[in-house]
Protein backbone atom coordinates (compact mmCIF):
# COMPACT_ATOMS: atom_id res chain seq x y z
CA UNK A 1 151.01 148.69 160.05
CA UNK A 2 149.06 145.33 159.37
CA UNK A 3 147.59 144.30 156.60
CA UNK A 4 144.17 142.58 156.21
CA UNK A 5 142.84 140.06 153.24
CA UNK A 6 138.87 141.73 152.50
CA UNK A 7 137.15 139.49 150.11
CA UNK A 8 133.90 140.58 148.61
CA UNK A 9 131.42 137.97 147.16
CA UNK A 10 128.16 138.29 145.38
CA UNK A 11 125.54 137.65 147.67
CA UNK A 12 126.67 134.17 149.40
CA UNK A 13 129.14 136.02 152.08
CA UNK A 14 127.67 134.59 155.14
CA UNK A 15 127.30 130.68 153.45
CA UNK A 16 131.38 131.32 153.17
CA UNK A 17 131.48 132.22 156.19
CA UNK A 18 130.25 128.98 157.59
CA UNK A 19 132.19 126.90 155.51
CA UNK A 20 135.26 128.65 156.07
CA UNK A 21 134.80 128.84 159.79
CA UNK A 22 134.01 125.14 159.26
CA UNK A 23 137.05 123.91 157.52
CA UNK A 24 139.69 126.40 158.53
CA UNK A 25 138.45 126.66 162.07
CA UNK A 26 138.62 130.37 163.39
CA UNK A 27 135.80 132.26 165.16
CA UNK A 28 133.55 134.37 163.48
CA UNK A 29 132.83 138.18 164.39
CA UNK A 30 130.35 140.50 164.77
CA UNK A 31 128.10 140.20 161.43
CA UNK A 32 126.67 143.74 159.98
CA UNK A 33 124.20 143.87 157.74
CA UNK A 34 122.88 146.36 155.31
CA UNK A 35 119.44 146.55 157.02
CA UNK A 36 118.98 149.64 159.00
CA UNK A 37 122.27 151.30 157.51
CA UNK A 38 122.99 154.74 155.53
CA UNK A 39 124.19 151.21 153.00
CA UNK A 40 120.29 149.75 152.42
CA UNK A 41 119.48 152.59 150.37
CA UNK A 42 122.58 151.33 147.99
CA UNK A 43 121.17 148.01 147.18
CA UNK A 44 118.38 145.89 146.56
CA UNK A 45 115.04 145.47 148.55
CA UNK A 46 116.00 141.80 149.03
CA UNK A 47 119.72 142.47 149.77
CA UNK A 48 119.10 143.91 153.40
CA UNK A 49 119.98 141.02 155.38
CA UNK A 50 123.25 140.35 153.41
CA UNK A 51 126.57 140.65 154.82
CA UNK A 52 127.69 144.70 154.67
CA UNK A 53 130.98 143.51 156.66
CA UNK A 54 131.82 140.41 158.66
CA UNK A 55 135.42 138.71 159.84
CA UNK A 56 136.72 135.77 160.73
CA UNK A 57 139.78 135.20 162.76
CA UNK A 58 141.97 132.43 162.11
CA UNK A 59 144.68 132.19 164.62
CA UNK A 60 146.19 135.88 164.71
CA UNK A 61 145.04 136.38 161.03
CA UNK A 62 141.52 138.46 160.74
CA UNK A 63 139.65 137.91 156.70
CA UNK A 64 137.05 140.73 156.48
CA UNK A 65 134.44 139.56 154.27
CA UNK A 66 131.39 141.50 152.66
CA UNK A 67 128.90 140.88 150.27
CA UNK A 68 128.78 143.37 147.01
CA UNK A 69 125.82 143.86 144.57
CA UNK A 70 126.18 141.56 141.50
CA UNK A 71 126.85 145.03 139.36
CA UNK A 72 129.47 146.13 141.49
CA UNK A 73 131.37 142.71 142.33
CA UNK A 74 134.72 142.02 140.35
CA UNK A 75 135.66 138.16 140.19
CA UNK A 76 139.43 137.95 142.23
CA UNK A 77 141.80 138.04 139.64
CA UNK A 78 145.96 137.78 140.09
CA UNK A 79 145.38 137.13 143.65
CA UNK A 80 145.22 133.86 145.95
CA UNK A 81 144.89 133.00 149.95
CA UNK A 82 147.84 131.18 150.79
CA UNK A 83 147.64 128.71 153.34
CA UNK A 84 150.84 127.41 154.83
CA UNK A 85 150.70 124.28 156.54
CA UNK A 86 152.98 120.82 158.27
CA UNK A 87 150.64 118.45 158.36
CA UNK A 88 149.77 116.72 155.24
CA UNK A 89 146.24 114.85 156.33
CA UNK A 90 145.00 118.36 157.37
CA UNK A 91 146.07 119.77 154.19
CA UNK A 92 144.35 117.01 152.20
CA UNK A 93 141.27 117.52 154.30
CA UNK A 94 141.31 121.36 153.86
CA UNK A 95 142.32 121.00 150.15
CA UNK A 96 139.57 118.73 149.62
CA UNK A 97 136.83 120.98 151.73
CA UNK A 98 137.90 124.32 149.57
CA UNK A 99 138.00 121.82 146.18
CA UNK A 100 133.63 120.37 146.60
CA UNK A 101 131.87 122.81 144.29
CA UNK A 102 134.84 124.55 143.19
CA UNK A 103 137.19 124.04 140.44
CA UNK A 104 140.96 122.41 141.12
CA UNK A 105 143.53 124.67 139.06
CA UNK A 106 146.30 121.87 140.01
CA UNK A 107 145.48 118.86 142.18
CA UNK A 108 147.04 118.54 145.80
CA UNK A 109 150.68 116.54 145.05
CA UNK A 110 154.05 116.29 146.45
CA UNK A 111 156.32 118.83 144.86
CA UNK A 112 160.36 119.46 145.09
CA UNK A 113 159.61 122.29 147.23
CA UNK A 114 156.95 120.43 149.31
CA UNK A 115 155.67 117.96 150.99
CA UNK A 116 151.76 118.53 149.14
CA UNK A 117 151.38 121.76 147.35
CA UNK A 118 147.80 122.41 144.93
CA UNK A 119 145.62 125.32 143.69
CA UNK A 120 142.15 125.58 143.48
CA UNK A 121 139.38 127.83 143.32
CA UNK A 122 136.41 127.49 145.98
CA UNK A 123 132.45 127.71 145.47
CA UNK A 124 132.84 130.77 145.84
CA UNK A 125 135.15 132.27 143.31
CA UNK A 126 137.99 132.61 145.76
CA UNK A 127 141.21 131.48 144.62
CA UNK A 128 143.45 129.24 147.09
CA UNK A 129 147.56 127.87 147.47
CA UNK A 130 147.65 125.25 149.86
CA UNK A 131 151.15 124.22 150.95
CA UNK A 132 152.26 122.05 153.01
CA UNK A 133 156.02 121.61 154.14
CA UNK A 134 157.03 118.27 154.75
CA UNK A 135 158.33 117.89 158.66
CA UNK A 136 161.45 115.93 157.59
CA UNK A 137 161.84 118.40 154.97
CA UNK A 138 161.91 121.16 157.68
CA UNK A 139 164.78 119.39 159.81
CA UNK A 140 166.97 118.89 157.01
CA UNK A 141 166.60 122.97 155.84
CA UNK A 142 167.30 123.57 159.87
CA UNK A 143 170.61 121.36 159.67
CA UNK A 144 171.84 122.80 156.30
CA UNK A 145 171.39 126.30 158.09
CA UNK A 146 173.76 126.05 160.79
């Protein structure tokens, strides 16, 4: 079994796309649209050339994405996309990419459990944990272990 993260948005699917593919690296899929599909019928005249289903893969992890008609979309609630990271300038970076236009829930610090950890909330509703252990951090957990 695997299990895949599908996040819907409200009409600005493929601008996430971009920016995600942008700041999290990762190679986008094949992009469907609701033009041409039993779907068009299902939503607006000027909805046919959004996203019906898209993906992007980041390393060995796929996101499905899709947009959702405004009357059918339900904001992300008691969830969050983790990322897990050891380098703290590319957590900054990626912290600060996810943070323009969004809304930080708790700014990017050091933590007693991390090197950086922070929460925020992207342009696009989607709610993100970045998390980044600290590399001296990691040898000293390695020692105590053995």
């Amino acid at each position: 079994m695997q299990m895949t993260t599908y996040l819907t948005f409200r009409g600005q699917c493929e601008e996430a796309l971009e920016s995600y593919q942008a700041n999290l690296g990762g190679q986008v899929g094949p992009i469907f649209r609701y033009r041409g599909t039993p779907l068009a019928e299902q939503v607006p005249a000027d909805w046919q050339d959004k996203v019906m289903h898209g993906s992007l893969v980041i390393g060995d992890q796929v996101l499905m994405v899709a947009d959702v008609v405004p009357e059918r979309y339900d904001e992300p609630k008691g969830i969050s996309l983790s990322l897990q990271m050891k380098d703290t300038s590319e957590a900054e970076r990626i912290f600060e990419a996810l943070a323009k236009g969004g809304r930080v829930v708790m700014p990017l610090e050091k933590t007693f459990w991390a090197a950086r950890f922070g929460m925020v909330v992207d342009r696009f509703g989607i709610p993100w944990l970045i998390n980044c252990d600290s590399p001296e951090e990691n040898a000293v957990t390695s020692r105590d272990a053995t």
